[in-house]
N, C-alpha and C. Protein backbone atom coordinates (compact mmCIF):
# COMPACT_ATOMS: atom_id res chain seq x y z
N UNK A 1 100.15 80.70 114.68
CA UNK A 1 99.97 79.51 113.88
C UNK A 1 100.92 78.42 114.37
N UNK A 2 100.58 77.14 114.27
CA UNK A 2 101.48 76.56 114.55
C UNK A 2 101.51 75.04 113.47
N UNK A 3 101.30 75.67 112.48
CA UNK A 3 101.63 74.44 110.98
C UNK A 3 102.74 73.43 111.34
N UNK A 4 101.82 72.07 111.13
CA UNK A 4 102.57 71.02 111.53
C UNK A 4 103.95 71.01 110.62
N UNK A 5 104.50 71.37 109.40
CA UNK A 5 105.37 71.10 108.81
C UNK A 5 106.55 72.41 109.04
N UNK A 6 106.01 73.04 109.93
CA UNK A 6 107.03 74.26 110.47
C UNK A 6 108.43 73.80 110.59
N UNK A 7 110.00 74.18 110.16
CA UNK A 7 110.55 73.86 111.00
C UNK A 7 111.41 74.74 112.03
N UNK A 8 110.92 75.53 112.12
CA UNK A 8 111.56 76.74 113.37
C UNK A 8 110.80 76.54 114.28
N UNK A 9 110.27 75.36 115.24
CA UNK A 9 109.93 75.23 116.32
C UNK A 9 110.47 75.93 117.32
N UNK A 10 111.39 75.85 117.04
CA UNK A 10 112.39 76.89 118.41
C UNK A 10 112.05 78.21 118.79
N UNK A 11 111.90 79.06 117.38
CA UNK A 11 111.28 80.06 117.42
C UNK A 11 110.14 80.31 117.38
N UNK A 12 109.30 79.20 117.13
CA UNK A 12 107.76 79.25 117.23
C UNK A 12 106.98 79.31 118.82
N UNK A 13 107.71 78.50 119.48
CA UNK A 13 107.51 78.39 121.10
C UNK A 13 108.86 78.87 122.00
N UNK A 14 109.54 79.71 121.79
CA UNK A 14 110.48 80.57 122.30
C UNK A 14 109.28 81.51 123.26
N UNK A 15 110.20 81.21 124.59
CA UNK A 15 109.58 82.80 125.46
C UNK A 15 109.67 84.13 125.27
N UNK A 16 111.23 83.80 124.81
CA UNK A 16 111.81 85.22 124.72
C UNK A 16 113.09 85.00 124.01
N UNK A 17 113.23 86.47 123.03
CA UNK A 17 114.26 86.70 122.11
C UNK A 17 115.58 86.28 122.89
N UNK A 18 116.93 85.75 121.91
CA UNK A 18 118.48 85.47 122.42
C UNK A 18 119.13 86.75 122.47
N UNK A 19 118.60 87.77 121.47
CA UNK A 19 119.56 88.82 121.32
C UNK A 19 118.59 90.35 121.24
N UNK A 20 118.91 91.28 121.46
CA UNK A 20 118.68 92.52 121.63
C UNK A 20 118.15 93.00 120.52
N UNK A 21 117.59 94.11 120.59
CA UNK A 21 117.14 95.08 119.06
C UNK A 21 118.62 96.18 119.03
N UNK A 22 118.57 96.35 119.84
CA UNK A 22 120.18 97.23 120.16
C UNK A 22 121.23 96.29 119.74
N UNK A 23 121.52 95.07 120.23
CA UNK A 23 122.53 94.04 119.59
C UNK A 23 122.35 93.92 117.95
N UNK A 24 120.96 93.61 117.56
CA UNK A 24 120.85 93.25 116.02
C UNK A 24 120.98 94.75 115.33
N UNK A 25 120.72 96.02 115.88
CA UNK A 25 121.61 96.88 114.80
C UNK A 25 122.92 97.44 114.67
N UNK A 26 123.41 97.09 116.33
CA UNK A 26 124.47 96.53 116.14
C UNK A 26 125.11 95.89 114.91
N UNK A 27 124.73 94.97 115.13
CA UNK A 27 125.41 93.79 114.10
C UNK A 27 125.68 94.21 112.68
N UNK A 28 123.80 94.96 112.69
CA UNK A 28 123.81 95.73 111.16
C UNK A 28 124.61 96.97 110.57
N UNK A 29 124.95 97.44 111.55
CA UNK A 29 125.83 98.82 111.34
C UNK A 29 127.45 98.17 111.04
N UNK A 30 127.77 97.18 111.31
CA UNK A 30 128.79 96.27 111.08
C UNK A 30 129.02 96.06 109.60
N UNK A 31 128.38 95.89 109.10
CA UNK A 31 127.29 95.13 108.03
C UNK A 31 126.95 95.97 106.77
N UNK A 32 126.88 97.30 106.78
CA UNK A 32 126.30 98.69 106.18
C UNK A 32 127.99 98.55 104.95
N UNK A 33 127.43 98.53 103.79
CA UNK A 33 128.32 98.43 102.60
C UNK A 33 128.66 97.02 102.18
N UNK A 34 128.37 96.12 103.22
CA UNK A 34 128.73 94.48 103.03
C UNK A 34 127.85 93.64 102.47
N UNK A 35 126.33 94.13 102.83
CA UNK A 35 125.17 93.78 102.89
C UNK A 35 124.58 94.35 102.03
N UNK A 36 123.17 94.23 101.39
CA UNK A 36 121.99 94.99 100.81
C UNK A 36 120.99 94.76 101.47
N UNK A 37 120.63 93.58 101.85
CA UNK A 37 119.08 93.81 102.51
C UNK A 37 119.28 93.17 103.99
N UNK A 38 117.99 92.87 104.53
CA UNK A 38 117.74 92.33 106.03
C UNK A 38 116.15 91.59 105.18
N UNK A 39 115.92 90.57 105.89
CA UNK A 39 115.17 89.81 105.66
C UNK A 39 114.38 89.20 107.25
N UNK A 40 113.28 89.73 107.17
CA UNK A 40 112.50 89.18 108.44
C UNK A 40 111.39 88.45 108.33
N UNK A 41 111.91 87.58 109.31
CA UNK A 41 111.23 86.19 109.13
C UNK A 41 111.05 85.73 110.59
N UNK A 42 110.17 84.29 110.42
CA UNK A 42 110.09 83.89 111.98
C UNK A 42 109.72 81.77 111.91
N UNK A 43 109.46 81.96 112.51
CA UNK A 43 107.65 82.04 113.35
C UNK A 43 107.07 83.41 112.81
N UNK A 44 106.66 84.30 113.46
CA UNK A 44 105.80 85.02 112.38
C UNK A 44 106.09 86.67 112.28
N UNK A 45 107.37 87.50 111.82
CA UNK A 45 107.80 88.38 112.32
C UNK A 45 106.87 89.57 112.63
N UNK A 46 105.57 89.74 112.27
CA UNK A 46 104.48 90.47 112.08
C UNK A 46 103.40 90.11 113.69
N UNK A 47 104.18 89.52 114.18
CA UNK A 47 103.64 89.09 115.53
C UNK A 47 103.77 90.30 116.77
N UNK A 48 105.12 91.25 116.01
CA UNK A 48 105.61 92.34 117.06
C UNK A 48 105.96 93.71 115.99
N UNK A 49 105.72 94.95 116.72
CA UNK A 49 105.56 95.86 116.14
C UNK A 49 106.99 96.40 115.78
N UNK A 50 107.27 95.60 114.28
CA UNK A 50 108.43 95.71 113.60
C UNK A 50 109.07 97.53 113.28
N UNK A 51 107.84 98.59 113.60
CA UNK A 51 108.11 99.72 112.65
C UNK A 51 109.19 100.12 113.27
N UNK A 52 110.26 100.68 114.37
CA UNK A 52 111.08 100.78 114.95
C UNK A 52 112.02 100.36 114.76
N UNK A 53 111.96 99.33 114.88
CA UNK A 53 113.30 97.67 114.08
C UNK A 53 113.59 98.61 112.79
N UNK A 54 112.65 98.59 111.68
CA UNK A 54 112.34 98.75 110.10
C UNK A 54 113.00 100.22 110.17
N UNK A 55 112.31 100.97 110.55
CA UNK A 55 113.03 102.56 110.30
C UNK A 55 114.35 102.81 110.67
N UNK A 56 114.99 101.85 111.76
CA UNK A 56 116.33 101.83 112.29
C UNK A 56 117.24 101.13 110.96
N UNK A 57 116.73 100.35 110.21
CA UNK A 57 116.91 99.58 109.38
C UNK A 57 117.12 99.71 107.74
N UNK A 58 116.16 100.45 107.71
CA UNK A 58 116.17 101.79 106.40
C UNK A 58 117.28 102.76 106.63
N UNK A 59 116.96 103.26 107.50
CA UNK A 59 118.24 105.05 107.88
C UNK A 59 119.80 104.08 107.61
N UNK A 60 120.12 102.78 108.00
CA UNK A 60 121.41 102.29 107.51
C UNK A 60 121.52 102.18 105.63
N UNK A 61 120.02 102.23 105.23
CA UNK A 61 120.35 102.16 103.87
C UNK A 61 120.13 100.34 102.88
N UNK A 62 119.61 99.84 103.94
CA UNK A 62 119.28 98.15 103.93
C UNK A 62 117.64 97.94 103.09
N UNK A 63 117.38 97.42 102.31
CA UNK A 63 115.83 97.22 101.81
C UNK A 63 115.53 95.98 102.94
N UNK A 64 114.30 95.67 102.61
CA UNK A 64 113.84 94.72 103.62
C UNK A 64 113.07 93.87 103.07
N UNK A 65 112.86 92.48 103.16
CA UNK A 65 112.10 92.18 103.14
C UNK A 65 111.43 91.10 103.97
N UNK A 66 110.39 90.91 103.70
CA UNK A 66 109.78 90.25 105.05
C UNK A 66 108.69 88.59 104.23
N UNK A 67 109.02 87.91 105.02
CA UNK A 67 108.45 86.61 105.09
C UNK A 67 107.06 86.57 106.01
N UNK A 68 105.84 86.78 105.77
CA UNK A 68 104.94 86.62 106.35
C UNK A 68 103.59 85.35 105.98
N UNK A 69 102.35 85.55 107.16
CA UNK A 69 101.86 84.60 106.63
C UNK A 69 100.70 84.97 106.68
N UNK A 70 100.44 86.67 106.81
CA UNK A 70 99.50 87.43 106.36
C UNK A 70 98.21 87.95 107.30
N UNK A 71 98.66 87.42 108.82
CA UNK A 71 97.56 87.13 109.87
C UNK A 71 97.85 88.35 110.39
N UNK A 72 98.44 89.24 110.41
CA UNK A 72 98.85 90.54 111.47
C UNK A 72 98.33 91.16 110.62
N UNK A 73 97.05 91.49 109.88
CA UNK A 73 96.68 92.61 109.16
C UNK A 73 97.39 93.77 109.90
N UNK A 74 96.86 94.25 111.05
CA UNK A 74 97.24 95.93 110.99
C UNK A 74 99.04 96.48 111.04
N UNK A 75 99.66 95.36 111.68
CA UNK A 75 101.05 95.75 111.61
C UNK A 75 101.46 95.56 110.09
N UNK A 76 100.67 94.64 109.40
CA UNK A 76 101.24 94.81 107.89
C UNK A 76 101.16 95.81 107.20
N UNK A 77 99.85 96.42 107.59
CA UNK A 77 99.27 97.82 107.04
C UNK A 77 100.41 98.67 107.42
N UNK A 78 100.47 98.83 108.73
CA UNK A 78 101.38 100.35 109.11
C UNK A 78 102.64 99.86 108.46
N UNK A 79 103.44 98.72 108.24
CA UNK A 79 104.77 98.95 107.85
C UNK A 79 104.63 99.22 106.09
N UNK A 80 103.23 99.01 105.60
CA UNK A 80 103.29 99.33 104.06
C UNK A 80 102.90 100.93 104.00
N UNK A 81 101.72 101.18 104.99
CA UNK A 81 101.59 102.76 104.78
C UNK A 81 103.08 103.59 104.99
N UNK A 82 103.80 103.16 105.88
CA UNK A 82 105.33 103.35 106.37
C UNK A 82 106.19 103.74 104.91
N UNK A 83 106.22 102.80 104.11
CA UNK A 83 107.20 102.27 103.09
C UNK A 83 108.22 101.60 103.69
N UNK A 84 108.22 100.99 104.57
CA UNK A 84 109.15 100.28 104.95
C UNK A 84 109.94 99.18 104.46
N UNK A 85 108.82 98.68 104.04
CA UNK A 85 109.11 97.07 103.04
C UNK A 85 109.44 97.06 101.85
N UNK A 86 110.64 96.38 101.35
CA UNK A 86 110.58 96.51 99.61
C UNK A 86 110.24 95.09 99.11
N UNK A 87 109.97 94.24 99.83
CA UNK A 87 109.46 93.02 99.62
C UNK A 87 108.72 91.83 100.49
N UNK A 88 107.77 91.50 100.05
CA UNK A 88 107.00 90.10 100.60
C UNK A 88 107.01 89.32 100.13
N UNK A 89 107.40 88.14 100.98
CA UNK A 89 106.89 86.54 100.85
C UNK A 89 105.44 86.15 101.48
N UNK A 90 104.44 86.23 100.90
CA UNK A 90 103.42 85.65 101.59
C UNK A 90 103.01 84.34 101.39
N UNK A 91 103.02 83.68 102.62
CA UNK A 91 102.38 81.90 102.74
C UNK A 91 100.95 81.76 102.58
N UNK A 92 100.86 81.53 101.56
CA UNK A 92 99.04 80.94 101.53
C UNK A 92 99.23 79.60 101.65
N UNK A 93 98.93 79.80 102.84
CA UNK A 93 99.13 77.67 103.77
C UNK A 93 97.94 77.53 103.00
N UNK A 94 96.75 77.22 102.87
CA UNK A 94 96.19 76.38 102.56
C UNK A 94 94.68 77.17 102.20
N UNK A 95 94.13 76.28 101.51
CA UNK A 95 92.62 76.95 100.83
C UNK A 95 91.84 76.82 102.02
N UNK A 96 90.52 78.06 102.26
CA UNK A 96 90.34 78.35 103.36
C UNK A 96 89.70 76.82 103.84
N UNK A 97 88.89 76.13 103.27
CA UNK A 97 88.51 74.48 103.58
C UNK A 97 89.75 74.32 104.44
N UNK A 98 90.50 74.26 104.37
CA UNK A 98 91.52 73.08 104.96
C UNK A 98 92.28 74.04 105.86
N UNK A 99 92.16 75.79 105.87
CA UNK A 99 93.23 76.89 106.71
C UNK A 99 93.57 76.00 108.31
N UNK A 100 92.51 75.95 108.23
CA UNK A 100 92.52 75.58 110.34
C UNK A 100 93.18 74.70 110.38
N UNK A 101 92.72 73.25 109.65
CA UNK A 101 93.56 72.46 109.75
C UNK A 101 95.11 71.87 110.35
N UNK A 102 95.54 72.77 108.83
CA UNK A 102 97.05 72.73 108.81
C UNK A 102 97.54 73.71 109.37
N UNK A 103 97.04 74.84 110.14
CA UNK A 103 97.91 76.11 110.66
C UNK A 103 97.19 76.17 112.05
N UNK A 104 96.10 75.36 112.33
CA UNK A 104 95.57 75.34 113.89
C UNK A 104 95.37 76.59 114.14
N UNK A 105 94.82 77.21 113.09
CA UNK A 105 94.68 78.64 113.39
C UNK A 105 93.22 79.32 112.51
N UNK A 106 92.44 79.70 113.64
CA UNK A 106 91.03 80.61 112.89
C UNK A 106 91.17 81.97 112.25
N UNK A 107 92.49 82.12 111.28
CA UNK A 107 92.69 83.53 110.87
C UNK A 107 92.81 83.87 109.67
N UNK A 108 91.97 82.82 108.70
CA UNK A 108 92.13 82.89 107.45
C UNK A 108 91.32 83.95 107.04
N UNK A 109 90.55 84.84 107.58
CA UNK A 109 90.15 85.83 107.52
C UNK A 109 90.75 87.49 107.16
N UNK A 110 91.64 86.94 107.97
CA UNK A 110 92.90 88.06 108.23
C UNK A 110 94.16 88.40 107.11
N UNK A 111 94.42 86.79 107.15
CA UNK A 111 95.09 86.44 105.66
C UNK A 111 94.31 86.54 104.36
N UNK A 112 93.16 86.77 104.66
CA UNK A 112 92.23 86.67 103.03
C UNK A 112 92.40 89.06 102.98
N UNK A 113 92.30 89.01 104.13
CA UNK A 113 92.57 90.77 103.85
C UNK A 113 93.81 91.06 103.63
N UNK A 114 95.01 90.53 103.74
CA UNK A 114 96.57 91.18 103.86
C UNK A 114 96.61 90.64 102.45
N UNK A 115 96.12 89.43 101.89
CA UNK A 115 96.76 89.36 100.57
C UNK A 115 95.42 91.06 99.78
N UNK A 116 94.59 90.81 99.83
CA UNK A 116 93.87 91.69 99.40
C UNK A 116 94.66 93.18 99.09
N UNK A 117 95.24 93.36 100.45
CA UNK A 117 95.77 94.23 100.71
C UNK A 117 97.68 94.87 99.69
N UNK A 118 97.41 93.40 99.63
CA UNK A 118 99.07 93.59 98.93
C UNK A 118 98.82 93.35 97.25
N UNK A 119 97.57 92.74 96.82
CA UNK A 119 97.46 93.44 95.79
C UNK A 119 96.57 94.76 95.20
N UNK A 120 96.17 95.44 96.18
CA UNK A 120 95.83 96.87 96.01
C UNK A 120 97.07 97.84 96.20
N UNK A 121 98.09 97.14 96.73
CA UNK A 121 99.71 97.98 96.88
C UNK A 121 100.48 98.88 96.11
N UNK A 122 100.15 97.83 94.99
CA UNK A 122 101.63 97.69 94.31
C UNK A 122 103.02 97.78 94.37
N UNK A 123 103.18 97.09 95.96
CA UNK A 123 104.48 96.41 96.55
C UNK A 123 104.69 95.18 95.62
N UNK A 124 105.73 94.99 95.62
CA UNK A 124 106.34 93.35 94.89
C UNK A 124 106.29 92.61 95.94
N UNK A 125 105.86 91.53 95.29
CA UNK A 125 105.29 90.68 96.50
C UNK A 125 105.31 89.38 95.99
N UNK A 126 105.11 88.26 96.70
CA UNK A 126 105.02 86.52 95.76
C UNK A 126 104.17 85.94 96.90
N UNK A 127 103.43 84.77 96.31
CA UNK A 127 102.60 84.05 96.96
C UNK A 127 103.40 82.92 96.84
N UNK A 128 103.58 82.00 98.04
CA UNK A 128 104.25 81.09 97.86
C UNK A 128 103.44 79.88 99.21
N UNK A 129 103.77 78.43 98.73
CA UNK A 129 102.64 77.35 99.26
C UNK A 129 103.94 76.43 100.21
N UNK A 130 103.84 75.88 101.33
CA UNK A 130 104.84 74.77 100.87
C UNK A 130 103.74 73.40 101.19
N UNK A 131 104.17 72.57 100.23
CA UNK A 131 103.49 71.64 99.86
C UNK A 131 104.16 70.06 100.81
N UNK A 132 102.57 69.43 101.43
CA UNK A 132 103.40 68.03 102.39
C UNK A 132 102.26 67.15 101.59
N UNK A 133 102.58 66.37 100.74
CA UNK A 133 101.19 65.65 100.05
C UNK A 133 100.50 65.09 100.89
N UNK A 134 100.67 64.94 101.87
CA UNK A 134 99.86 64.36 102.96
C UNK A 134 98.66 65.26 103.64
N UNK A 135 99.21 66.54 103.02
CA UNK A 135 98.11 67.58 103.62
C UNK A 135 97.56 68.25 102.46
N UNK A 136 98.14 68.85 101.61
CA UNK A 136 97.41 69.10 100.52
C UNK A 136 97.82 68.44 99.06
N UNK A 137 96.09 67.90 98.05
CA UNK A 137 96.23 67.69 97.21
C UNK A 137 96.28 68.66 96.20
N UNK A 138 96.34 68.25 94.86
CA UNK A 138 96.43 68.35 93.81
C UNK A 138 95.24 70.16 93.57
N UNK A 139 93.81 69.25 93.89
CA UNK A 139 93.10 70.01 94.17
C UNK A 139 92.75 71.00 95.05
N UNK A 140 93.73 70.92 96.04
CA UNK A 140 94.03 72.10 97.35
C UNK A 140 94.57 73.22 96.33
N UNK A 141 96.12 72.40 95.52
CA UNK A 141 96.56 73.61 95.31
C UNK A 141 95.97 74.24 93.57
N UNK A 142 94.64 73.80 92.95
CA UNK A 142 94.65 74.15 92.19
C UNK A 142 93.50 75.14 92.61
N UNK A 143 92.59 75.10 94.04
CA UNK A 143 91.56 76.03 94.65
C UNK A 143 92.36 77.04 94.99
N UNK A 144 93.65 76.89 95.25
CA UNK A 144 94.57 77.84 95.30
C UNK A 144 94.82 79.02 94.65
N UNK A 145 95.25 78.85 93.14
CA UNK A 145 95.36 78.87 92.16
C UNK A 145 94.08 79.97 92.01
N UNK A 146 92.74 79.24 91.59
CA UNK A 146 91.89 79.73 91.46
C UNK A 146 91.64 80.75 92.13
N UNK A 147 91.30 80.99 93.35
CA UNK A 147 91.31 82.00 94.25
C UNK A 147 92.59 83.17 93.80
N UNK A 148 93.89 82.79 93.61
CA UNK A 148 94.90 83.97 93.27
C UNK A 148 94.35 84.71 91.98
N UNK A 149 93.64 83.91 91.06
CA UNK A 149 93.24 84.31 89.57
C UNK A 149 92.15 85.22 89.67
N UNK A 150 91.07 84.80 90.87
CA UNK A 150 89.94 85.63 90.92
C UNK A 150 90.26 86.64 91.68
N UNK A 151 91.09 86.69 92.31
CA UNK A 151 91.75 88.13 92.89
C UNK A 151 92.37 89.13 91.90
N UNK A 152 93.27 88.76 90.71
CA UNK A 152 93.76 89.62 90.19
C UNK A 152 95.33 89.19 90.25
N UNK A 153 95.81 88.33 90.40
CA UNK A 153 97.31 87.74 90.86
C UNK A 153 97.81 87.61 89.98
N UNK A 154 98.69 87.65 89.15
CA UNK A 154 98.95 87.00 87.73
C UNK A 154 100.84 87.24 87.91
N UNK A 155 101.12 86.86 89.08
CA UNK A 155 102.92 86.79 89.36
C UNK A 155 103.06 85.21 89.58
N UNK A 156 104.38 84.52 89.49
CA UNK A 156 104.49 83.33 89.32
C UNK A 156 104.13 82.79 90.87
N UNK A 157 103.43 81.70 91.16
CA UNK A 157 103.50 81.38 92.64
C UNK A 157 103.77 79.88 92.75
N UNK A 158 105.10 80.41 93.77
CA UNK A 158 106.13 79.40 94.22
C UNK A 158 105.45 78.33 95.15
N UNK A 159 105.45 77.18 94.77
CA UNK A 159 105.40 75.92 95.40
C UNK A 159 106.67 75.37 95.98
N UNK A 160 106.87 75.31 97.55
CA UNK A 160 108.16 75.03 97.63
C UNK A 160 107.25 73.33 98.58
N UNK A 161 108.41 72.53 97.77
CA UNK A 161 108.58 70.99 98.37
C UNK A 161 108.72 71.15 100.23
N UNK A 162 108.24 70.50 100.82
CA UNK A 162 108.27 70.18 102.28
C UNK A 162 109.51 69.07 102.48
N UNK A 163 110.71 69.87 103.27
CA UNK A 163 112.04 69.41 103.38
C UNK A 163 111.84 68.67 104.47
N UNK A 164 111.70 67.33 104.85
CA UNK A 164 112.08 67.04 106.23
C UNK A 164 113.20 67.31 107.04
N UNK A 165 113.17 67.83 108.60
CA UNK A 165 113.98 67.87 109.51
C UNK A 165 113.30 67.87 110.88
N UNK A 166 114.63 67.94 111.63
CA UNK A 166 113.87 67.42 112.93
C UNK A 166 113.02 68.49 114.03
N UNK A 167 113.38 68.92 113.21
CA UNK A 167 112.35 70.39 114.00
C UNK A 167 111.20 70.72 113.83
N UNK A 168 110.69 70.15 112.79
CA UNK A 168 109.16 70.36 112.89
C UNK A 168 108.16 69.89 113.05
N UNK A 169 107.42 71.24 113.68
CA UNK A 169 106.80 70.60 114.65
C UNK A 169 105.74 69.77 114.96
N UNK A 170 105.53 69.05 113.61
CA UNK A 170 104.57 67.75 114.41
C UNK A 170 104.99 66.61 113.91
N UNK A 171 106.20 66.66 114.26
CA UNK A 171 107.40 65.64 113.65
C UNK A 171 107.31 65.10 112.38
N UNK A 172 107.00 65.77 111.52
CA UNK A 172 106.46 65.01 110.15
C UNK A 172 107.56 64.67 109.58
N UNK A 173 107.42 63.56 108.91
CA UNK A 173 108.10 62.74 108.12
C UNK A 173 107.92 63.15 106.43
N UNK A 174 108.99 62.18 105.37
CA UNK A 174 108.25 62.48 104.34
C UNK A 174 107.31 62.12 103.70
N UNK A 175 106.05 62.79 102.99
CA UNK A 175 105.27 62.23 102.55
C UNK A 175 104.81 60.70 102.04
N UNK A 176 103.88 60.24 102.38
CA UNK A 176 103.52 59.07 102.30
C UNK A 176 102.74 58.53 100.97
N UNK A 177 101.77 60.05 100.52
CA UNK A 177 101.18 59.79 99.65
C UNK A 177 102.15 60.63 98.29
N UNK A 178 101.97 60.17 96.89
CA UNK A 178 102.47 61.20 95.86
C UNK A 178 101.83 62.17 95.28
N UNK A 179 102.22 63.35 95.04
CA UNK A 179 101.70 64.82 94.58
C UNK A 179 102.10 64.15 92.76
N UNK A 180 100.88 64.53 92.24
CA UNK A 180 100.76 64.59 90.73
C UNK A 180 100.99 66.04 90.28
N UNK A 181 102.53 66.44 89.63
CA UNK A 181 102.31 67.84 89.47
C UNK A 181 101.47 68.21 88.06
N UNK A 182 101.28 66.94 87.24
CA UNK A 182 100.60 67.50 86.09
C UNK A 182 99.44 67.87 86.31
N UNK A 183 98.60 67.31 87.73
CA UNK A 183 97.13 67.82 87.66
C UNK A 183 97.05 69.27 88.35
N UNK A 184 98.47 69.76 88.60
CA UNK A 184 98.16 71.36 88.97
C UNK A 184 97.97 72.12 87.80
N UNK A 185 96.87 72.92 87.77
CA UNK A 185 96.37 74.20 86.68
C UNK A 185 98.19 75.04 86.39
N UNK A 186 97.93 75.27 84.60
CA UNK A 186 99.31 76.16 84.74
C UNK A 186 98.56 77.31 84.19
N UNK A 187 97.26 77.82 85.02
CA UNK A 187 97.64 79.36 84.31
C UNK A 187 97.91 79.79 85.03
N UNK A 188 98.91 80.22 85.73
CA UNK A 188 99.73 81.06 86.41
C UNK A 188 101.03 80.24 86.14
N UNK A 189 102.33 80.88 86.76
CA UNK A 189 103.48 80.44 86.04
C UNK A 189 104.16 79.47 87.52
N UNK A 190 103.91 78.67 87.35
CA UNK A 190 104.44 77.75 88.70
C UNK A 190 105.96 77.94 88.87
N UNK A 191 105.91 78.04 90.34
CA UNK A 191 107.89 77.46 89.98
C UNK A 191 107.99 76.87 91.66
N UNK A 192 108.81 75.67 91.10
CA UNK A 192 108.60 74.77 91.97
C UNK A 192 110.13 75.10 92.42
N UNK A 193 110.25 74.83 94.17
CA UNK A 193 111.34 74.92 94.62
C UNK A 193 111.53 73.59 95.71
């Protein structure tokens, strides 16, 4: 994916990792009594076959959780059949109308199975949006909404504000147009960040 309001460009078009899998448990074995969890995230950490990383990661005694954006169905599968994960962030960028759009990516397909998937789990999990009013309205995020309801969703889902910085990647600025939060639906429990 490469969502214009990203801002880890760096890591989005990186060739190759700075540091080791041997260095980062390293670090973590450092870390073991200091720490509680590890948190994996990216660009898209589900891009590479985390189960190795994750089991090295567990045996220290660390929960995990992971930031995804739901497109790696099968590596999501094996690290949940695993138990690896004690938590997800999943990005529902955008209602499938508008998926390509904003994520330049044909995989809303994939993402329509991993959320599927995570609520047949019963992993703890959150759906979370980030919002650029310039890209989605009112009515983006209330098709949103709708869709989480007709699935069966009924956990609070986080709307987080689009922070400008200079890293992302399609240099966006801040919004031009204004987001009306009263015309978002509240049956579900919003929480805005």
């Amino acid at each position: 994916m490469r969502c214009d309001y990203c801002y880890n460009k760096d890591i989005v078009f990186a060739k190759k990792g700075t540091i080791t899998m041997r260095e980062a448990l390293d670090f973590l074995r450092s870390r073991v009594g200091l720490l509680d969890g590890v948190v994996l995230s990216g660009g898209e950490a589900t891009a590479y076959d985390l189960a190795p990383f994750c089991q090295a990661v567990k045996e220290m005694g660390f929960s995990i959780k992971l930031d995804t954006n739901g497109t790696n169905f099968d590596n999501l599968k094996k690290l949940l059949d695993l138990h690896l994960l004690d938590y997800i962030a999943l990005d529902y960028k955008a209602p499938k109308e508008k998926f390509t759009r904003i994520t330049h990516s044909h995989r809303y397909d994939n993402f329509s199975k991993s959320l599927d998937m995570l609520l047949a789990s019963g992993i703890d999990f959150e759906v979370r949006t980030t919002l650029h009013a310039d890209l989605l309205t009112p009515d983006d995020i209330n098709s949103i909404i709708n869709d989480l309801q007709q699935r069966g969703y009924n956990k609070p889902y986080y709307i987080q504000e689009f922070l400008e910085t200079e890293t992302n990647i399609a240099n966006l600025q801040k919004a031009t147009l204004s987001f009306d939060k009263k015309a978002v639906k509240n049956s579900l429990e919003i929480v805005w960040r």
